[in-house]
PDB file of N, CA and C in Angstrom:
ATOM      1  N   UNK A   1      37.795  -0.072 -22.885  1.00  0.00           N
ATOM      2  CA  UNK A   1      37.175  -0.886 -21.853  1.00  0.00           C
ATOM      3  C   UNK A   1      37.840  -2.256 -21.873  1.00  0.00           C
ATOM      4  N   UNK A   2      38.236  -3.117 -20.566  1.00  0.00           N
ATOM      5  CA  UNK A   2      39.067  -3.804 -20.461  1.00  0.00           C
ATOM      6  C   UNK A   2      38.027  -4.855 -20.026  1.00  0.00           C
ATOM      7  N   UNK A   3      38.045  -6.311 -20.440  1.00  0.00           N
ATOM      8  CA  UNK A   3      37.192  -7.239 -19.572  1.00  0.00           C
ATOM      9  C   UNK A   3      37.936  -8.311 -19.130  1.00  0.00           C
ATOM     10  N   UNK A   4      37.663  -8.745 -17.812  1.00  0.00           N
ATOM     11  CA  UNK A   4      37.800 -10.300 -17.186  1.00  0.00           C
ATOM     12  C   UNK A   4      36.296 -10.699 -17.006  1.00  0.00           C
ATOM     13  N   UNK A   5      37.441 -12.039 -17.430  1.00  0.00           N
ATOM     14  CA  UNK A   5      36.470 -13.152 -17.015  1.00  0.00           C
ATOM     15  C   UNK A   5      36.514 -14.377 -15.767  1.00  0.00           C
ATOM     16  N   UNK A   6      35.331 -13.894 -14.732  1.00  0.00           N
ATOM     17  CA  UNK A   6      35.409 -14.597 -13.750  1.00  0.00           C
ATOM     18  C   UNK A   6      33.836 -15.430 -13.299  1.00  0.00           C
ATOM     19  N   UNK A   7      34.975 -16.459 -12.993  1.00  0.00           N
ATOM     20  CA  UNK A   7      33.886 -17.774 -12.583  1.00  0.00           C
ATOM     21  C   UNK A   7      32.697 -17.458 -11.285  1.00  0.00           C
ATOM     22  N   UNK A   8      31.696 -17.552 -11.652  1.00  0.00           N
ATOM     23  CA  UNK A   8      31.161 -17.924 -10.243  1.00  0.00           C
ATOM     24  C   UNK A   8      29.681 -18.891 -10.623  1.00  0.00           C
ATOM     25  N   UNK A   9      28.875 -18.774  -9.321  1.00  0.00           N
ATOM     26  CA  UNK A   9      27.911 -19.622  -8.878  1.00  0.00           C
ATOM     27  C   UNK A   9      26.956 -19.196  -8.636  1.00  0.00           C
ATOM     28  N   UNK A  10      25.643 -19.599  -8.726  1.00  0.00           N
ATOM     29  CA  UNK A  10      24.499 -18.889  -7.953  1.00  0.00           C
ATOM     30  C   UNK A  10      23.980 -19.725  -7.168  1.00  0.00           C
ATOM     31  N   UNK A  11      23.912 -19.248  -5.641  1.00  0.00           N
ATOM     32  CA  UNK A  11      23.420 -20.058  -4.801  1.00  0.00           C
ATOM     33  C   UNK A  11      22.529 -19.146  -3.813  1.00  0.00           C
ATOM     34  N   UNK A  12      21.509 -19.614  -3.719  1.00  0.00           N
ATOM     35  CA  UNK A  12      20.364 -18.807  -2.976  1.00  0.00           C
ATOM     36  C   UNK A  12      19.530 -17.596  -3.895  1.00  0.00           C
ATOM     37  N   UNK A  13      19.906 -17.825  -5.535  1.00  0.00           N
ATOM     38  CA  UNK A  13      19.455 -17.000  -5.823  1.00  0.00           C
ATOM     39  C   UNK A  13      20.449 -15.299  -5.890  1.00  0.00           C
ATOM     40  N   UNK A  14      21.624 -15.936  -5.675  1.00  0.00           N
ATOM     41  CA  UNK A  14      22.572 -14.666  -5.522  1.00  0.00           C
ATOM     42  C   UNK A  14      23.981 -14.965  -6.389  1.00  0.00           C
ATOM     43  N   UNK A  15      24.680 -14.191  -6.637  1.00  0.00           N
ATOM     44  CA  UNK A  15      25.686 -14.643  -7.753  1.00  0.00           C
ATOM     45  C   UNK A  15      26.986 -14.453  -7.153  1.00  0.00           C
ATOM     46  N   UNK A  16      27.651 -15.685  -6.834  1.00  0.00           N
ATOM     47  CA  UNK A  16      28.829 -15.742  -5.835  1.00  0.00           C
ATOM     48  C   UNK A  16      29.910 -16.363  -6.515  1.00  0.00           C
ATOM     49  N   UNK A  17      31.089 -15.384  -6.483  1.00  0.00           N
ATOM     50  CA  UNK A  17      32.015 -15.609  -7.565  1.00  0.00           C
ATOM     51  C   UNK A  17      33.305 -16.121  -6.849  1.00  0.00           C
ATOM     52  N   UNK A  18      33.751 -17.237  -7.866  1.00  0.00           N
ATOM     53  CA  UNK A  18      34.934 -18.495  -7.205  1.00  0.00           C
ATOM     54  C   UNK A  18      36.041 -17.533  -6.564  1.00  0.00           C
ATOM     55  N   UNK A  19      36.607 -18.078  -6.206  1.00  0.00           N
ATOM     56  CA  UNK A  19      38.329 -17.751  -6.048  1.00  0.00           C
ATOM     57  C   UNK A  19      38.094 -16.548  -5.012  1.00  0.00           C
ATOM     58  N   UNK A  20      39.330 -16.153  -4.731  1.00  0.00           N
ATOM     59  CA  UNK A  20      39.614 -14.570  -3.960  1.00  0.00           C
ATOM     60  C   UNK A  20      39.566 -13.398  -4.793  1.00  0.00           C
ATOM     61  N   UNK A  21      37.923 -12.945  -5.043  1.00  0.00           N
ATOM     62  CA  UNK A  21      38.077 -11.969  -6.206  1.00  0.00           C
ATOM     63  C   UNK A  21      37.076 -10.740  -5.468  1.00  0.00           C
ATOM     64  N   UNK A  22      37.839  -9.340  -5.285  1.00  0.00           N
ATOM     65  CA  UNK A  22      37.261  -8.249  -4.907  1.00  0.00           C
ATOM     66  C   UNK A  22      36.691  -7.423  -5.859  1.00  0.00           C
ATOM     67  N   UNK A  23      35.389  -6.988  -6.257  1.00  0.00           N
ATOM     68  CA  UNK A  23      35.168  -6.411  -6.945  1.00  0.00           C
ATOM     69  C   UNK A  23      35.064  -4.881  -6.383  1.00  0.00           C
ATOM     70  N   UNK A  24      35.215  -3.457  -6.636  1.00  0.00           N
ATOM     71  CA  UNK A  24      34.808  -2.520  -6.168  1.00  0.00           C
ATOM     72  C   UNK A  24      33.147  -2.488  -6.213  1.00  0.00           C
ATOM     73  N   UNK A  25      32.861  -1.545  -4.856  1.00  0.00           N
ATOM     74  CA  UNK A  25      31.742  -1.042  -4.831  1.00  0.00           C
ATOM     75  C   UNK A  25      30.983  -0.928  -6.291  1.00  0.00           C
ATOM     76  N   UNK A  26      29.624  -0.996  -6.812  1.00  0.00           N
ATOM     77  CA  UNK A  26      29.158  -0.445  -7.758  1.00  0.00           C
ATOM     78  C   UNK A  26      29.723  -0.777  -9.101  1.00  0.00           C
ATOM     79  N   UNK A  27      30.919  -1.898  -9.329  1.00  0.00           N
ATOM     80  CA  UNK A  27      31.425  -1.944 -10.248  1.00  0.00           C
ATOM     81  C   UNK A  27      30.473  -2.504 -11.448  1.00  0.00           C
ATOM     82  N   UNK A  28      30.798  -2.265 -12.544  1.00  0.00           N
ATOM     83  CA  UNK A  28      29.495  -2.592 -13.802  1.00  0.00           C
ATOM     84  C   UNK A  28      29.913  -4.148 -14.381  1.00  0.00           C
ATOM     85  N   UNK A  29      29.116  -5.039 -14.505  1.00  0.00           N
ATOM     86  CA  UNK A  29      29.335  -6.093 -14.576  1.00  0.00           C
ATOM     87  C   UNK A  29      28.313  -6.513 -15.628  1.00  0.00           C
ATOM     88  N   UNK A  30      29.034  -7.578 -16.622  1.00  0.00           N
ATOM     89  CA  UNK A  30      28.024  -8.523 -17.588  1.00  0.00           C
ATOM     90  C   UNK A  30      27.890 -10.035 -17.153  1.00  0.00           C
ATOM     91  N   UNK A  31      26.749 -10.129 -16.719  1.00  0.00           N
ATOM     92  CA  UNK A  31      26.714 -11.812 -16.342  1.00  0.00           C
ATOM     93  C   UNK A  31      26.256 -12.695 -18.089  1.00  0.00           C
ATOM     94  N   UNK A  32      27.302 -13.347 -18.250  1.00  0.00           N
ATOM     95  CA  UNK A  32      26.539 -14.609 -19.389  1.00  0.00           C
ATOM     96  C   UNK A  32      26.639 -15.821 -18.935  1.00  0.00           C
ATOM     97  N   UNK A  33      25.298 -16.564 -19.174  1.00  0.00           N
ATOM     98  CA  UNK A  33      24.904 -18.187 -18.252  1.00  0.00           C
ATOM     99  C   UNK A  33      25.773 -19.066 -19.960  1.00  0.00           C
ATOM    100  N   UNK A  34      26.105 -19.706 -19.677  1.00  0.00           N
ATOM    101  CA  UNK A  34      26.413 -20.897 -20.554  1.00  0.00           C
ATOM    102  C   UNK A  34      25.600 -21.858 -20.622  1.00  0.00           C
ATOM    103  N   UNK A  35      24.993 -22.550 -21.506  1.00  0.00           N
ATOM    104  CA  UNK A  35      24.197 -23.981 -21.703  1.00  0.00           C
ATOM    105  C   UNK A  35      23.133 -24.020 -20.498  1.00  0.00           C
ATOM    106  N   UNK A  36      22.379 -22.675 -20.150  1.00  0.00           N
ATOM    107  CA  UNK A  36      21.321 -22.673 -19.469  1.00  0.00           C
ATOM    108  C   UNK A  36      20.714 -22.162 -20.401  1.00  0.00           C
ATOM    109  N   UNK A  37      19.011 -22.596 -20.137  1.00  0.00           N
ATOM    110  CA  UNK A  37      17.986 -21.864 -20.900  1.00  0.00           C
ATOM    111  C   UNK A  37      17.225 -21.177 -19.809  1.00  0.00           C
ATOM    112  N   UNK A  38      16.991 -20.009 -20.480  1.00  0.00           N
ATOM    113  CA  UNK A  38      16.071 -19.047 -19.011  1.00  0.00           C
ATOM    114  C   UNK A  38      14.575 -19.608 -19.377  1.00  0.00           C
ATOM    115  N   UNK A  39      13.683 -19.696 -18.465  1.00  0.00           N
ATOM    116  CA  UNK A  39      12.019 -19.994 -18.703  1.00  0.00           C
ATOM    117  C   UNK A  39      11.425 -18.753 -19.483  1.00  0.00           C
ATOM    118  N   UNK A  40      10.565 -18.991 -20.321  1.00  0.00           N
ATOM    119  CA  UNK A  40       9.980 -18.378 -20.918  1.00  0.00           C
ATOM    120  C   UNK A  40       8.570 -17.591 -20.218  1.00  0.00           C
ATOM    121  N   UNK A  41       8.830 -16.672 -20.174  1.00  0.00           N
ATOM    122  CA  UNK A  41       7.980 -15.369 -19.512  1.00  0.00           C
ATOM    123  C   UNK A  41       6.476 -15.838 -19.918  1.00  0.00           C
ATOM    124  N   UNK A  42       5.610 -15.798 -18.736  1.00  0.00           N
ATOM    125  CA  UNK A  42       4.292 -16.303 -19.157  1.00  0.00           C
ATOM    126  C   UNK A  42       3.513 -14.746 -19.546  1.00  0.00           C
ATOM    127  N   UNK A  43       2.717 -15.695 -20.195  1.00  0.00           N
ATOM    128  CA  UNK A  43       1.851 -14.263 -21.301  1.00  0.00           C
ATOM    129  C   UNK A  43       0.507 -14.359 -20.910  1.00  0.00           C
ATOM    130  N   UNK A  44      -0.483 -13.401 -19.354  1.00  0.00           N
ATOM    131  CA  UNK A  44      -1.717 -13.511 -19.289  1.00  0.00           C
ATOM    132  C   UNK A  44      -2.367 -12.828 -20.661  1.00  0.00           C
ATOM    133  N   UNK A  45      -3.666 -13.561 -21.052  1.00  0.00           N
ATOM    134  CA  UNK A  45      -4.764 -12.782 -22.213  1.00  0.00           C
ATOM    135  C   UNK A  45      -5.567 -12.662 -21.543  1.00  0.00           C
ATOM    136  N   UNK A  46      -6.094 -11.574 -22.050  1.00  0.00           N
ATOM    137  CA  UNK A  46      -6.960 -10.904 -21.427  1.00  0.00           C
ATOM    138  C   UNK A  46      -8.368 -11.675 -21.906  1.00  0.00           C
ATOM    139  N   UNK A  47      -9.351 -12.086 -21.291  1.00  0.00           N
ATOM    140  CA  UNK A  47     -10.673 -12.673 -21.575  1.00  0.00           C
ATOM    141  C   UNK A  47     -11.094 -12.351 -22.604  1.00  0.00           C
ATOM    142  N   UNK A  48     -11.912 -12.541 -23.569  1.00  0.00           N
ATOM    143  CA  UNK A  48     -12.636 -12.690 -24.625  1.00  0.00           C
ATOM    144  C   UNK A  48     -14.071 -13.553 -25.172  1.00  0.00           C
ATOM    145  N   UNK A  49     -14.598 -12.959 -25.335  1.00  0.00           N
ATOM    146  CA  UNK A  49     -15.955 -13.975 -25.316  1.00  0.00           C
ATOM    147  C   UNK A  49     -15.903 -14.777 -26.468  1.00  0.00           C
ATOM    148  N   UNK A  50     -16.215 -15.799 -27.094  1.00  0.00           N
ATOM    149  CA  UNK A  50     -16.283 -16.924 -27.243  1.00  0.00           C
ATOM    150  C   UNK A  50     -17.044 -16.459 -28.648  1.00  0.00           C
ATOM    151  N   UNK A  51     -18.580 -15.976 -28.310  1.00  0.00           N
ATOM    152  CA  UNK A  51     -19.318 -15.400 -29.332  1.00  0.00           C
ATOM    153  C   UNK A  51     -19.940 -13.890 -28.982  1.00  0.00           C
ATOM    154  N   UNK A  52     -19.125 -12.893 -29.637  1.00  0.00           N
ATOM    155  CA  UNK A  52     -19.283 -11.728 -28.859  1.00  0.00           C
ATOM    156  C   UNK A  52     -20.365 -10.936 -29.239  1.00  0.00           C
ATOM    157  N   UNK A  53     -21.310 -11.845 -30.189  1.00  0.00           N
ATOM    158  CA  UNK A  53     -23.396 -11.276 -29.635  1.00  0.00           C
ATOM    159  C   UNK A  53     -23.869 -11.723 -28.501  1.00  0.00           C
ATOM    160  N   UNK A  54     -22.864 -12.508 -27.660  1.00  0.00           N
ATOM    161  CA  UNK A  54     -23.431 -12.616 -26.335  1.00  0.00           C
ATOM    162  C   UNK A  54     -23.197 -11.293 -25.207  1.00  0.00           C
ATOM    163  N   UNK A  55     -22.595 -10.473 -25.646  1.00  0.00           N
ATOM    164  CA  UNK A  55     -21.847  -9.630 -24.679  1.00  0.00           C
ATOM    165  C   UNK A  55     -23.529  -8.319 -24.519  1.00  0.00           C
ATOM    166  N   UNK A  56     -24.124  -8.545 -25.020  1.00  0.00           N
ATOM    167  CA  UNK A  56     -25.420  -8.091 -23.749  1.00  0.00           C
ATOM    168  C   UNK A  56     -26.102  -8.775 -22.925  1.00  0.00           C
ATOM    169  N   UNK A  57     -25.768  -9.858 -23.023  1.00  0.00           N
ATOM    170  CA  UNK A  57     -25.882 -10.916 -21.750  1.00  0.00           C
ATOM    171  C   UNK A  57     -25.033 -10.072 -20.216  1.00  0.00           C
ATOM    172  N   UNK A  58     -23.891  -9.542 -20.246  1.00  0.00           N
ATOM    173  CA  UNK A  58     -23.094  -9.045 -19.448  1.00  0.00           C
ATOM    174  C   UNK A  58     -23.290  -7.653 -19.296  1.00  0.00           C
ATOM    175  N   UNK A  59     -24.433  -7.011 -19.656  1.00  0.00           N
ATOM    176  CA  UNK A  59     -24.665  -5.685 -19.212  1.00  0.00           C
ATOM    177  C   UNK A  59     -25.245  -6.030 -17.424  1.00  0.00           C
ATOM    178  N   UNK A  60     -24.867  -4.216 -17.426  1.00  0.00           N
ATOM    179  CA  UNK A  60     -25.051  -4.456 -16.051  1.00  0.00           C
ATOM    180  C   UNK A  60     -25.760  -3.336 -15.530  1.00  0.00           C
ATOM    181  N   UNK A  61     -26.905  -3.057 -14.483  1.00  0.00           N
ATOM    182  CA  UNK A  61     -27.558  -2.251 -14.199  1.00  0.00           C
ATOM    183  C   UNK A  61     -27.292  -1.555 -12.885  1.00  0.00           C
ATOM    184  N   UNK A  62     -27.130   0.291 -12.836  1.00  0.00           N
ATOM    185  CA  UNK A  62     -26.788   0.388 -11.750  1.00  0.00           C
ATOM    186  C   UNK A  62     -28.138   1.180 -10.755  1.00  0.00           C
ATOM    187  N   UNK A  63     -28.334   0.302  -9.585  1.00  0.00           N
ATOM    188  CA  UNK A  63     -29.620   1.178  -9.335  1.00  0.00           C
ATOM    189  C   UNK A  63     -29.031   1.401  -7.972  1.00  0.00           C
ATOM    190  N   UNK A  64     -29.723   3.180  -7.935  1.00  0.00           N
ATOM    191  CA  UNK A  64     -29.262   4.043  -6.148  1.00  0.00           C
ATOM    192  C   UNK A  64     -30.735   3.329  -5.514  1.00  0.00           C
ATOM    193  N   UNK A  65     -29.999   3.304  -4.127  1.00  0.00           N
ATOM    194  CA  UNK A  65     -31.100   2.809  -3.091  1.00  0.00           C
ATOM    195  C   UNK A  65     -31.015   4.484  -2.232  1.00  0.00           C
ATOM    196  N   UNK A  66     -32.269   4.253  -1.888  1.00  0.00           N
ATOM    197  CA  UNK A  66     -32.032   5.535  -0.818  1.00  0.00           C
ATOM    198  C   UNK A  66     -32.009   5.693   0.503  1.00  0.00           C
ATOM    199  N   UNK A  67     -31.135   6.051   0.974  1.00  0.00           N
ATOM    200  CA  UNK A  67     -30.537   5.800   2.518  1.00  0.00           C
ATOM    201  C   UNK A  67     -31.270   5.082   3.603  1.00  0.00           C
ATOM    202  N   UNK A  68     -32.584   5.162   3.467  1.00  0.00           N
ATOM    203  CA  UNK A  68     -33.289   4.216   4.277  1.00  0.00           C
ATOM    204  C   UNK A  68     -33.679   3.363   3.851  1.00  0.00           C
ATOM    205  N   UNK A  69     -33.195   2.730   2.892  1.00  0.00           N
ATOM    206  CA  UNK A  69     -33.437   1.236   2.435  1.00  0.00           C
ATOM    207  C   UNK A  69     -33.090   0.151   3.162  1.00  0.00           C
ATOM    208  N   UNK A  70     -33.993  -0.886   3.709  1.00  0.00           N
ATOM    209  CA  UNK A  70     -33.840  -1.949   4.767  1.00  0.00           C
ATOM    210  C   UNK A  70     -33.282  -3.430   3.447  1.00  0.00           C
ATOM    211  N   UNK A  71     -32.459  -3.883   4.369  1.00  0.00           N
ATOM    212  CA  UNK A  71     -32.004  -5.063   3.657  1.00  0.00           C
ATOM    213  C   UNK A  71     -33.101  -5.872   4.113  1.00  0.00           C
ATOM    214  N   UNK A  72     -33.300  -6.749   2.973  1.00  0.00           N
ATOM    215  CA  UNK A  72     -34.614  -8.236   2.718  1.00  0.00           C
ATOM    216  C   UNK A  72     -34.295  -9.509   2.754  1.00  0.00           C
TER     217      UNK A  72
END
């Protein structure tokens, strides 16, 4: 496996490379950024209660109404 190394730019979010350089269709490519740092991937947690003998506070009751039930 043979490598060049060619310059380019990203502009718009797309990676646009200097000079008069044709790459083929589909060709396999390694991009490395120099003296950039990528942002660090945010990490959602999932909720947790605080004091978790409260967590029958958060039960929940399911009651059937029956089809002719009028709203109040």
């Amino acid at each position: 496996m043979s490598l060049s190394a060619i310059e380019g730019i990203v502009q718009n979010g797309q990676i646009r490379l200097l000079g008069n350089v044709m790459l083929p269709e589909n060709a396999k490519v390694y991009v490395v950024v120099p003296s950039v740092e990528a942002a660090t991937p945010a990490h959602i947690f999932s909720p947790r209660l605080a004091h978790p003998e409260q967590a029958s506070d958060f039960a929940k009751e399911v009651v059937e109404l029956s089809p002719d039930a009028t709203i109040r």
